[in-house]
N, C-alpha and C. Protein backbone atom coordinates (compact mmCIF):
# COMPACT_ATOMS: atom_id res chain seq x y z
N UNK A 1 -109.31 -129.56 9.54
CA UNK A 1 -108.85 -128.29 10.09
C UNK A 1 -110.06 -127.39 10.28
N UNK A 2 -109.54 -126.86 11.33
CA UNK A 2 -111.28 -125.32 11.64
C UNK A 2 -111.20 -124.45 10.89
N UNK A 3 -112.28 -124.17 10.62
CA UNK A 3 -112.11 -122.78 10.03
C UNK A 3 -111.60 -121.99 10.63
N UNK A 4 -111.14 -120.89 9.81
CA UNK A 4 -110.20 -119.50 10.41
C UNK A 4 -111.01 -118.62 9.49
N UNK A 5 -111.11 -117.08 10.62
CA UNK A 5 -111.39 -115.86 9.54
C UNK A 5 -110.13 -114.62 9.49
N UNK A 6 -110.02 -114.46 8.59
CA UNK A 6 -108.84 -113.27 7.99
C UNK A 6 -109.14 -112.01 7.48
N UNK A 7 -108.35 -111.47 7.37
CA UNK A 7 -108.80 -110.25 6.77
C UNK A 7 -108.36 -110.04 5.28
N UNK A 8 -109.04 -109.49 4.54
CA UNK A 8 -108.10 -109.52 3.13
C UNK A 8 -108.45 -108.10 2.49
N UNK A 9 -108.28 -107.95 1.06
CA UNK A 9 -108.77 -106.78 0.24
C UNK A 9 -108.97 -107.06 -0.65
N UNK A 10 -109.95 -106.56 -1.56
CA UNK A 10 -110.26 -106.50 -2.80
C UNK A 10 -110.15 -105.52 -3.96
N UNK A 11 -108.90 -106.02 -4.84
CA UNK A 11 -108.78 -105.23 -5.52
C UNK A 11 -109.31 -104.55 -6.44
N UNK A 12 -108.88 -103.44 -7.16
CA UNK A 12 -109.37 -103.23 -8.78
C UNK A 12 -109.95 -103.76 -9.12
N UNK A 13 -108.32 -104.98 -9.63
CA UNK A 13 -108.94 -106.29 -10.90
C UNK A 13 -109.72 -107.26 -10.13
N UNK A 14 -110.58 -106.58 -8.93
CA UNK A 14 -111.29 -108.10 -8.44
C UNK A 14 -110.82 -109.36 -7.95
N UNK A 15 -109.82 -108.97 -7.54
CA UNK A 15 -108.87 -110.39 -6.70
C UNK A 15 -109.16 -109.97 -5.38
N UNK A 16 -109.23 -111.06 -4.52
CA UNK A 16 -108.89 -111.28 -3.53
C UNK A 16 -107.36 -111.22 -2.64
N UNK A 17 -107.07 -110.25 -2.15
CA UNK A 17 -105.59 -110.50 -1.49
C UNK A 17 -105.79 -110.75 0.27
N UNK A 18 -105.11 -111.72 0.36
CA UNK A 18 -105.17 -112.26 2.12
C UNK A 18 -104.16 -112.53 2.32
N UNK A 19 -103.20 -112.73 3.74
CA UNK A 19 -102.22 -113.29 4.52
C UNK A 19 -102.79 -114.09 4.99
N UNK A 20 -102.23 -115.87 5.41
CA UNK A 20 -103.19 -117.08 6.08
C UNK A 20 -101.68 -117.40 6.72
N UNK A 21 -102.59 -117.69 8.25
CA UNK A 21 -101.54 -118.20 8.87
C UNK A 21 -100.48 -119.33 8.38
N UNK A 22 -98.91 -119.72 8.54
CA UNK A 22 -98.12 -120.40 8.02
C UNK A 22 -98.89 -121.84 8.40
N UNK A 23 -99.75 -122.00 9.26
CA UNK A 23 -100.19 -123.23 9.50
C UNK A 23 -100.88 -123.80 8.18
N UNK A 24 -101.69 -123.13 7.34
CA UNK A 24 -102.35 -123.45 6.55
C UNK A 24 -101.70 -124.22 5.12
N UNK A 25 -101.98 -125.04 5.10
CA UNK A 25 -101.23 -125.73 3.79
C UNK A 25 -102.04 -125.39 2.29
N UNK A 26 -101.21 -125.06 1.49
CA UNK A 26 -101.19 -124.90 0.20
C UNK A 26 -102.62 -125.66 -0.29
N UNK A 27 -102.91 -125.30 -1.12
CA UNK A 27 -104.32 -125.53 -1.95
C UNK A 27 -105.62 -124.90 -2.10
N UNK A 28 -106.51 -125.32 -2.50
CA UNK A 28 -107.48 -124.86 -2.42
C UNK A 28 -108.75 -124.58 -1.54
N UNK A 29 -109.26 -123.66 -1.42
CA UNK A 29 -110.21 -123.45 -0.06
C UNK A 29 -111.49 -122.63 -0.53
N UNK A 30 -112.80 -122.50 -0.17
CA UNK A 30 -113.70 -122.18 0.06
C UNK A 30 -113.64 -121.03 0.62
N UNK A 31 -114.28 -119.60 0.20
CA UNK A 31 -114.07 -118.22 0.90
C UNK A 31 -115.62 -117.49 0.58
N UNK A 32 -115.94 -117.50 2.23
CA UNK A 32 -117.20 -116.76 2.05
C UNK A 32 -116.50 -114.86 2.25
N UNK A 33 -117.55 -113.89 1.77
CA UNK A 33 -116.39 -112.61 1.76
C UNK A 33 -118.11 -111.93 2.91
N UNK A 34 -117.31 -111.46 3.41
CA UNK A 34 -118.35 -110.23 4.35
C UNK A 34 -117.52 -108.83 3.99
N UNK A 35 -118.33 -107.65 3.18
CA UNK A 35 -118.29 -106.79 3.43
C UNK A 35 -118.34 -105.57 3.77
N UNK A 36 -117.13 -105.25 4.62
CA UNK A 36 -116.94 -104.57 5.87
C UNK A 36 -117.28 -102.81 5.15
N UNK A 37 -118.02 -102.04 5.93
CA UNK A 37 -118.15 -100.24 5.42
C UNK A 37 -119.84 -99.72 5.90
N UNK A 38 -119.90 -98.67 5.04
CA UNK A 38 -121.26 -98.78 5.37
C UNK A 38 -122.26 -99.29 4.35
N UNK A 39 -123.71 -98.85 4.73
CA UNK A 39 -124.95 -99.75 4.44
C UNK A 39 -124.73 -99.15 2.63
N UNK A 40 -125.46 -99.67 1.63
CA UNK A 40 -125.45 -99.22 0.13
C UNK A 40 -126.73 -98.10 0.41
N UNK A 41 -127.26 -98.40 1.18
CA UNK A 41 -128.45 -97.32 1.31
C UNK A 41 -128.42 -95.82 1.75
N UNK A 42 -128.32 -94.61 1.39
CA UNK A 42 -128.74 -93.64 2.56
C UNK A 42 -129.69 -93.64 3.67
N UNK A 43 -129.61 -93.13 5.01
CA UNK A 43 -130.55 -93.23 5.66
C UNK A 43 -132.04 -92.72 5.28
N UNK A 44 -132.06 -91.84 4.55
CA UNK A 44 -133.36 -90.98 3.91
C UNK A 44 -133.85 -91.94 2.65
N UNK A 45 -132.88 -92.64 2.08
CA UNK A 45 -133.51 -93.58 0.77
C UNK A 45 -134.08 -95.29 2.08
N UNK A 46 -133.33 -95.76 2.89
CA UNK A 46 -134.01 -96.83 3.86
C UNK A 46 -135.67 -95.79 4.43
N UNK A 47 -135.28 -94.61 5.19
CA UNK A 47 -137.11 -94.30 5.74
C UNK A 47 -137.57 -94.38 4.43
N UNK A 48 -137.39 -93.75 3.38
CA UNK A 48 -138.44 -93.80 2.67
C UNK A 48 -138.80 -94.84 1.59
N UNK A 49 -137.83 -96.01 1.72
CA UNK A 49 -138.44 -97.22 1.62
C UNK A 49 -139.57 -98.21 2.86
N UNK A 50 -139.55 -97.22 3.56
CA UNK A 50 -140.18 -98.05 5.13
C UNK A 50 -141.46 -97.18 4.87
N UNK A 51 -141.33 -95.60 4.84
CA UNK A 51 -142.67 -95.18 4.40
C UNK A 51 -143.33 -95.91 3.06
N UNK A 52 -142.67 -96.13 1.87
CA UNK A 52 -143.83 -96.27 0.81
C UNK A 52 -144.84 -97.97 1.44
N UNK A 53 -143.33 -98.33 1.79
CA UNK A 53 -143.82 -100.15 2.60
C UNK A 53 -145.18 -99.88 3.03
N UNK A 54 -145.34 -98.79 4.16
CA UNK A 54 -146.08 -99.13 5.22
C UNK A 54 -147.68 -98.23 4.29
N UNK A 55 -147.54 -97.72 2.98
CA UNK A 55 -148.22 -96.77 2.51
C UNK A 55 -148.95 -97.89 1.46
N UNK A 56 -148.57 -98.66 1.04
CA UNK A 56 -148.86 -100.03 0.60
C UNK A 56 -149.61 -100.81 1.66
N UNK A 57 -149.41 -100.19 2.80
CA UNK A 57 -150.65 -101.67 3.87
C UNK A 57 -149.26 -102.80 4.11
N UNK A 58 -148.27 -102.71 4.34
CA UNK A 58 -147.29 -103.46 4.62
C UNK A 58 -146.66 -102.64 5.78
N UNK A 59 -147.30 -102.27 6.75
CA UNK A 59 -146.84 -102.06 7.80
C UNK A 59 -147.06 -102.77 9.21
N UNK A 60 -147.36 -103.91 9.19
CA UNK A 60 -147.28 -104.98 10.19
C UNK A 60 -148.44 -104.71 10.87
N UNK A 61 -147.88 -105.45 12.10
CA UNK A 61 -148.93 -105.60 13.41
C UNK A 61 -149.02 -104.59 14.03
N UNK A 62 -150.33 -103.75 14.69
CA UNK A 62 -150.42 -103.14 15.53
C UNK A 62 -149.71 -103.25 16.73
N UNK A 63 -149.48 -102.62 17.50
CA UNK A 63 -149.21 -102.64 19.02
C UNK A 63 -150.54 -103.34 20.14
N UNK A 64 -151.66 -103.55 19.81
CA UNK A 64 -152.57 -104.01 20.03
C UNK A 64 -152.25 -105.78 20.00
N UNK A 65 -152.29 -106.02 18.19
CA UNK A 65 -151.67 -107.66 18.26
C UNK A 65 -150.47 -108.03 18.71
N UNK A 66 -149.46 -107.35 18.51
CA UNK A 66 -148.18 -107.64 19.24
C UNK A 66 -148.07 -107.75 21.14
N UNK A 67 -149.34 -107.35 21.38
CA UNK A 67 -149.51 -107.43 23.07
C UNK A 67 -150.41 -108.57 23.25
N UNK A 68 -151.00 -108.86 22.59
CA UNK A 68 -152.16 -109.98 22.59
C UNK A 68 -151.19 -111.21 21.98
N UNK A 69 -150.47 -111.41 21.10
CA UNK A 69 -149.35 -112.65 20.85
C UNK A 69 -148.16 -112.74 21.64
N UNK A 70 -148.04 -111.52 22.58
CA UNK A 70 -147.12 -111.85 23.88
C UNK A 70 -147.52 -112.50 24.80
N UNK A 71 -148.94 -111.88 24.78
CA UNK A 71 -149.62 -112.57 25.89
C UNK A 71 -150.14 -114.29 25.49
N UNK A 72 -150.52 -114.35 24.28
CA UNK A 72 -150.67 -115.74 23.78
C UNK A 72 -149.60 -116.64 24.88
């Protein structure tokens, strides 16, 4: 059978609750969970993880090498 994706909720006590189509037969199954909201980050705590990054010398390639490995 194909996979199917559903929607479900997560409770309180940490359960999983879903509706699966009647097609699906009884037993056990494999459940990856994506979840849906926003980022755990504020936008001001992400820049200023991108500033200390780039304040460390972890701020990548110039615009210089990135035109010269396009051109590569």
């Amino acid at each position: 059978m194909p996979d199917i994706a559903i929607k479900g909720t997560i409770t309180a006590d940490h359960k999983l609750v879903a509706d699966v189509p009647s097609d699906i037969p009884a037993g056990e199954v494999a459940v990856i969970v994506r979840v849906n909201g926003k980022p755990r980050g504020t936008a001001s705590a992400v820049l200023a993880g991108f500033k200390a990054a780039a304040a460390r010398g972890a701020g990548g390639r110039t615009r210089e090498q990135i035109d010269r490995d396009l051109e590569d």
